[in-house]
N, C-alpha and C. Protein backbone atom coordinates (compact mmCIF):
# COMPACT_ATOMS: atom_id res chain seq x y z
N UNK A 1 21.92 281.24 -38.65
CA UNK A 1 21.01 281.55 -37.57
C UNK A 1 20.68 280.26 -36.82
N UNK A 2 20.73 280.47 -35.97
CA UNK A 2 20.50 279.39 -34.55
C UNK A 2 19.15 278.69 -34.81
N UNK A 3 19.19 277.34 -35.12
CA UNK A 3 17.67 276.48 -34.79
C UNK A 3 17.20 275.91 -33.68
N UNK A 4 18.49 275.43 -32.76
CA UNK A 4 17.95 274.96 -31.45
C UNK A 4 18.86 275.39 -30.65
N UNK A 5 18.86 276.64 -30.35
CA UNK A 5 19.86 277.12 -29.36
C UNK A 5 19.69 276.79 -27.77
N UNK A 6 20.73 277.17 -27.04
CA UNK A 6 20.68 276.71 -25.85
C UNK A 6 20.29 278.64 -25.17
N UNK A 7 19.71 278.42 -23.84
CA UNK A 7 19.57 279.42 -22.90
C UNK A 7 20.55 279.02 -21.82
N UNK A 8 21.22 279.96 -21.07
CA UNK A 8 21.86 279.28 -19.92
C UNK A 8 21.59 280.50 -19.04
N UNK A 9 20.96 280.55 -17.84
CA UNK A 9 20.93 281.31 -16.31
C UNK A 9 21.55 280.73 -15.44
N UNK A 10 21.75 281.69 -14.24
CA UNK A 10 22.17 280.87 -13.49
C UNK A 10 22.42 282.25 -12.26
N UNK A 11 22.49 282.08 -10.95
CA UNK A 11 22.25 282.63 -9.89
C UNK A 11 23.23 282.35 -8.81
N UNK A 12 23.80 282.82 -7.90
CA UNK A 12 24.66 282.24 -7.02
C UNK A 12 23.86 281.96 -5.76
N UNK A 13 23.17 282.81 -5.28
CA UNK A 13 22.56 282.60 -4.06
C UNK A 13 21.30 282.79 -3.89
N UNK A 14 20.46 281.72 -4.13
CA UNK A 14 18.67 281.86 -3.69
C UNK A 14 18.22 281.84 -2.53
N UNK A 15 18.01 282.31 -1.12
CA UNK A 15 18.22 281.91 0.02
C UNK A 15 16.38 280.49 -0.23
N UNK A 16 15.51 281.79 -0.75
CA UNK A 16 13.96 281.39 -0.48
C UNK A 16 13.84 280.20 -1.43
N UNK A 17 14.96 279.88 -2.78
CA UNK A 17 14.80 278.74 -3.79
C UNK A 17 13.18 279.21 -4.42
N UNK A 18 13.10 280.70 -4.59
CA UNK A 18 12.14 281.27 -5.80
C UNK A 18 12.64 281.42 -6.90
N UNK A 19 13.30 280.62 -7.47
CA UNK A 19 13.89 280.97 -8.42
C UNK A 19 13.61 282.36 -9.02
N UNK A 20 13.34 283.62 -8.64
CA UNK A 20 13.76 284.37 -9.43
C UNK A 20 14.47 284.96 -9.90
N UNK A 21 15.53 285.41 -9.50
CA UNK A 21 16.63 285.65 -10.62
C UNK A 21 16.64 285.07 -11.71
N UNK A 22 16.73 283.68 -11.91
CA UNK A 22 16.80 282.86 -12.71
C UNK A 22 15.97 282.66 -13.58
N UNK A 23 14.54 283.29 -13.45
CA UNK A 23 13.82 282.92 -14.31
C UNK A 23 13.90 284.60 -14.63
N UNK A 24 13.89 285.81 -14.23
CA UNK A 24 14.14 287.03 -15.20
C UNK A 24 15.14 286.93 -16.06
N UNK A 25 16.32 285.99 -15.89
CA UNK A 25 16.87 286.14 -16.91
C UNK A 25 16.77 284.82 -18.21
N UNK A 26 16.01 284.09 -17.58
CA UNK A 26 15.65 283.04 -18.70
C UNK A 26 14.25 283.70 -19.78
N UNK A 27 13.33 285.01 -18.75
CA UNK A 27 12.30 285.63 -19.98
C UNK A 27 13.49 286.42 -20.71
N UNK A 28 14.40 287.46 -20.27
CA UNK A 28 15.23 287.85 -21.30
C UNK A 28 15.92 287.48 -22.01
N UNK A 29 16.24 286.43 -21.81
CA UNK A 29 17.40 285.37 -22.92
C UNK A 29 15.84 285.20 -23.62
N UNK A 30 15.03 284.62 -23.35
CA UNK A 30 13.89 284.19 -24.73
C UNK A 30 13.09 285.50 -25.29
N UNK A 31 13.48 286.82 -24.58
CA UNK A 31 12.77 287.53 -25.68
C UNK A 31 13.85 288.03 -26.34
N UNK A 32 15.22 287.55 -26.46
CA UNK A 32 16.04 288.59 -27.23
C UNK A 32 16.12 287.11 -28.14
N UNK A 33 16.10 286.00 -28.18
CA UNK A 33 16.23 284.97 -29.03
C UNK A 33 14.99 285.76 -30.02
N UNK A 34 13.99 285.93 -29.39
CA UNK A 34 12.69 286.14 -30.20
C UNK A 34 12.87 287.41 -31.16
N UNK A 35 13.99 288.22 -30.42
CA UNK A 35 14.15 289.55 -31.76
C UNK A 35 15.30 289.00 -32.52
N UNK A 36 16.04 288.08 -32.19
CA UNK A 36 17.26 287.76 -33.05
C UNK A 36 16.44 286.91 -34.12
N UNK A 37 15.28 285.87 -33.97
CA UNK A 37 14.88 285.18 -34.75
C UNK A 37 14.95 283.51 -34.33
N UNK A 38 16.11 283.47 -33.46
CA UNK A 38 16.59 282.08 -32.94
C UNK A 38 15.70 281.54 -32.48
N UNK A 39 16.07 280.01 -32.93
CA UNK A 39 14.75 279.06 -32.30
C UNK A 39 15.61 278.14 -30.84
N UNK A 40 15.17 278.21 -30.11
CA UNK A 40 15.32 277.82 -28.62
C UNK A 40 15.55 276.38 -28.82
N UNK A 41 16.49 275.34 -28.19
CA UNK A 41 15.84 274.26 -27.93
C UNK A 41 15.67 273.60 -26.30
N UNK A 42 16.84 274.30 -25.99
CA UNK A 42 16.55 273.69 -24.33
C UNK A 42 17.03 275.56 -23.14
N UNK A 43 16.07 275.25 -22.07
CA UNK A 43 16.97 276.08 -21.11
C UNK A 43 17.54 275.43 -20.28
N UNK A 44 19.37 275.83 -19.90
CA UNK A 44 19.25 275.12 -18.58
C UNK A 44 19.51 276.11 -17.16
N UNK A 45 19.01 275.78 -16.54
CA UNK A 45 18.93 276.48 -14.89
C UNK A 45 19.89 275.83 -14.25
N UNK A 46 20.77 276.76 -13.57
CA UNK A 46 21.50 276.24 -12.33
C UNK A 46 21.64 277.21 -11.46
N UNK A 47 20.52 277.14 -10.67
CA UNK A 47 19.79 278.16 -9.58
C UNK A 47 20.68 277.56 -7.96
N UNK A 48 20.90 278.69 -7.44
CA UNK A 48 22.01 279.00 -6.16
C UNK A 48 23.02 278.17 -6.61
N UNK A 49 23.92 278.36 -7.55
CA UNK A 49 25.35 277.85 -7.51
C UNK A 49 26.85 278.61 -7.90
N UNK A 50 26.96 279.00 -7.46
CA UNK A 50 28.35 279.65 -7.48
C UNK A 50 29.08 279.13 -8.81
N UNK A 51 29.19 280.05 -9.06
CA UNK A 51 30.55 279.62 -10.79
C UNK A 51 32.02 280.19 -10.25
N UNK A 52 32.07 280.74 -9.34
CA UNK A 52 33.48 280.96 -8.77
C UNK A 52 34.16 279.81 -8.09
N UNK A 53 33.51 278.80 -7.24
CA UNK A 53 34.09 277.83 -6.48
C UNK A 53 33.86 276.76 -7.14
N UNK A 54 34.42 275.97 -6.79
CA UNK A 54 35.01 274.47 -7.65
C UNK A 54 33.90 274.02 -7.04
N UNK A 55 32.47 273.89 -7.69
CA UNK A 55 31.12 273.26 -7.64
C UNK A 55 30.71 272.58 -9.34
N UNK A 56 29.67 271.74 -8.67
CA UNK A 56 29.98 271.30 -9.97
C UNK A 56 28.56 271.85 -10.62
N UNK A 57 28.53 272.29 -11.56
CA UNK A 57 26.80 273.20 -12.00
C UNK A 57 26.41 272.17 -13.43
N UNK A 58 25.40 271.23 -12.64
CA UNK A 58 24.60 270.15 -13.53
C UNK A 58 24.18 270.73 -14.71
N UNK A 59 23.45 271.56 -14.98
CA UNK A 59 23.10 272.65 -16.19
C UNK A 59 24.17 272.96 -16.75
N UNK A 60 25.29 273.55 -16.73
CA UNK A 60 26.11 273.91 -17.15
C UNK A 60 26.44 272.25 -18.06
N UNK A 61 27.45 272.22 -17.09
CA UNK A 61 27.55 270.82 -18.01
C UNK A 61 27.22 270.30 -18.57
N UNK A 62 25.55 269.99 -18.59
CA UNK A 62 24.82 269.30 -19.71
C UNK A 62 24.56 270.16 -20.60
N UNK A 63 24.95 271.68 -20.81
CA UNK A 63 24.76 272.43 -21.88
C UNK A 63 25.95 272.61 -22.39
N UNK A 64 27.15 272.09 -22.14
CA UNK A 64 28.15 272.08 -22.19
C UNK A 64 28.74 270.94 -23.35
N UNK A 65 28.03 269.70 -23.07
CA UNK A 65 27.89 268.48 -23.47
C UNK A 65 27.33 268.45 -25.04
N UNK A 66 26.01 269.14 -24.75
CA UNK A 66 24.77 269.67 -25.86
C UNK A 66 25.49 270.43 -27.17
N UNK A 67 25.97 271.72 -26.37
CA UNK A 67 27.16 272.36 -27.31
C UNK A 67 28.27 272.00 -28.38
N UNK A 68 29.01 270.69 -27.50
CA UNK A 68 29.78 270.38 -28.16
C UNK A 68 29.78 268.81 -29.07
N UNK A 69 28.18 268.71 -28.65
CA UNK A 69 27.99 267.16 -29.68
C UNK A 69 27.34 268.13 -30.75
N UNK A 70 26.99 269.46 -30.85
CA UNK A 70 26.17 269.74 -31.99
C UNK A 70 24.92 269.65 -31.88
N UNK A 71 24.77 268.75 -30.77
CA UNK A 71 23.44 269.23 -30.23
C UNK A 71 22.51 270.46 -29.99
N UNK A 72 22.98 271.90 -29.82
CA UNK A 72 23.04 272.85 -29.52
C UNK A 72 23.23 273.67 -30.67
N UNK A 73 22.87 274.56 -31.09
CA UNK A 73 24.25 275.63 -32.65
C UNK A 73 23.97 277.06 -31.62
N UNK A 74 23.82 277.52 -30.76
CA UNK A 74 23.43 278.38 -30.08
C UNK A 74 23.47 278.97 -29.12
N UNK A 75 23.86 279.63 -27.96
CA UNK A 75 24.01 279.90 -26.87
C UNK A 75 23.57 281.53 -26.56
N UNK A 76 22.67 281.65 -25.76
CA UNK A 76 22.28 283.09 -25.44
C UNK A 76 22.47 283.28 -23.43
N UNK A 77 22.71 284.15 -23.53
CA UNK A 77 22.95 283.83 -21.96
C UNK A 77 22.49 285.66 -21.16
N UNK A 78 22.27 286.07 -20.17
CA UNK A 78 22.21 287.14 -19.48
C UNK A 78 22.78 287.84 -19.71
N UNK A 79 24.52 287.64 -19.34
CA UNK A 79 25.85 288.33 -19.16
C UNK A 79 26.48 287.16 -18.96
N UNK A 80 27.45 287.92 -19.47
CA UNK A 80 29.22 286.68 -19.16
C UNK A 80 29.28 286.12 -17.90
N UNK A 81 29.05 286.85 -16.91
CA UNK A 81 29.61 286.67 -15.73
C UNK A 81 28.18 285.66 -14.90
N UNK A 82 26.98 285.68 -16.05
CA UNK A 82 26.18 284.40 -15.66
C UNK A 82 26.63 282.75 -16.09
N UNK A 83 27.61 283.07 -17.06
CA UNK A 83 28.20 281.68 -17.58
C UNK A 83 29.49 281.43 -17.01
N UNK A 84 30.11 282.07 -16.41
CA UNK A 84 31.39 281.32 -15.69
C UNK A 84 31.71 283.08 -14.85
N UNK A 85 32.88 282.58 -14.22
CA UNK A 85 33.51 283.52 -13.34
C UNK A 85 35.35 283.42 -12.90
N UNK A 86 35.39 282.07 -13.70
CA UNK A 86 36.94 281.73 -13.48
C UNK A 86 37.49 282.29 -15.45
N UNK A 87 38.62 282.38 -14.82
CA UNK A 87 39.37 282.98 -16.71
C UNK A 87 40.00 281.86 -17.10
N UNK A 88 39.94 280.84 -16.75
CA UNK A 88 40.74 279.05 -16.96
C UNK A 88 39.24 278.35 -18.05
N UNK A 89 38.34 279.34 -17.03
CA UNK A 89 36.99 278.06 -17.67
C UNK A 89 36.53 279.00 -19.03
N UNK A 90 36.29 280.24 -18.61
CA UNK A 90 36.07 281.17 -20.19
C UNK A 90 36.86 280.82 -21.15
N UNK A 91 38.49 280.64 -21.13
CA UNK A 91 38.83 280.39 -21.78
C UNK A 91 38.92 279.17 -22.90
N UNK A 92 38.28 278.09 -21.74
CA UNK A 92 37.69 276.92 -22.06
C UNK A 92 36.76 276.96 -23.16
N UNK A 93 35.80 277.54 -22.64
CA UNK A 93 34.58 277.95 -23.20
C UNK A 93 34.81 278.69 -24.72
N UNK A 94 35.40 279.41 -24.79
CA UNK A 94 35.72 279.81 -26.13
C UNK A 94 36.32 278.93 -27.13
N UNK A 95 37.28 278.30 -26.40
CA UNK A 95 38.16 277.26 -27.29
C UNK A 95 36.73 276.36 -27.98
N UNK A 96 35.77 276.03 -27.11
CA UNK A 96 34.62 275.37 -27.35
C UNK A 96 33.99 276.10 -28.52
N UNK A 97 33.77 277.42 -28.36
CA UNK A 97 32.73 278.18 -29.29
C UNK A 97 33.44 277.92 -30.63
N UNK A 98 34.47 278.31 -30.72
CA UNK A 98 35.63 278.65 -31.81
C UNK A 98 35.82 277.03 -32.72
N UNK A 99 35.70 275.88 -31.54
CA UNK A 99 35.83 274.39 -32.56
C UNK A 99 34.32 274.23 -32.99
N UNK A 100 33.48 274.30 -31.82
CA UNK A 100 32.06 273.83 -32.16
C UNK A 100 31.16 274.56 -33.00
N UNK A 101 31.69 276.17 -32.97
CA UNK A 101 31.36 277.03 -34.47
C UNK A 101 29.85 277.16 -34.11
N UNK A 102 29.34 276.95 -32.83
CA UNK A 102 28.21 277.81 -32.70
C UNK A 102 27.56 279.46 -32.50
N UNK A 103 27.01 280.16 -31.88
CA UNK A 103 26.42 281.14 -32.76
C UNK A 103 26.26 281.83 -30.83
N UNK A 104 26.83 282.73 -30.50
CA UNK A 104 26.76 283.37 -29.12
C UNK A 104 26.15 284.66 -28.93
N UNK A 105 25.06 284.97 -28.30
CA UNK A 105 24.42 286.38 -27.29
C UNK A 105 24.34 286.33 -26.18
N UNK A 106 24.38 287.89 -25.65
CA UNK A 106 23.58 288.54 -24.30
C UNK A 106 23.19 289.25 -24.20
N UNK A 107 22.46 289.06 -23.66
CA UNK A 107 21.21 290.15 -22.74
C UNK A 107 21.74 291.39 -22.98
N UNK A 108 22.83 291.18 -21.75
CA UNK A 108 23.16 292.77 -21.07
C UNK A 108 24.42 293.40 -22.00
């Protein structure tokens, strides 16, 4: 079971920069940590950024980073399609889960 898991949201287009999208799905990533038992350690936000176009999403990456020093044992996220949108980078991403042997949910 996860001690300092990571949250990851993320939104493509905020016009007003209210973050909300981003933060409904950062209360649901922390209340389903809260029925799984998982203890949280960081969220990261990367509010209006596209995961389809070759941008670079600061959050991501530094949870990315977090993940794979062990920093992280955890990852809870919205939906899939809030953590990437290319099948080059998922696939990435798994290769990650699968070496770094951390512990994955979602929301939806």
């Amino acid at each position: 079971m996860p001690t300092s898991a990571a949250v990851y949201a993320r939104i493509s287009l905020d016009r007003d920069n209210e973050q909300l999208g981003v933060s409904r799905q950062r209360q649901d990533c922390l209340e389903l940590a809260k029925r799984l038992g998982w203890g949280i350690g960081e969220v990261y936000l990367d509010n209006s950024i596209s995961a389809s176009k070759d941008v670079i999403r600061p959050e991501y990456e530094r949870m990315i980073a977090d993940l794979s020093s062990g920093k992280r044992d955890g990852l809870i996220v919205y939906d899939l399609d809030r953590l990437t949108r290319k099948p080059a980078e998922l696939e990435s991403f798994i290769a990650l889960a699968e070496k770094a042997g951390f512990a994955l949910a979602n929301v939806a």
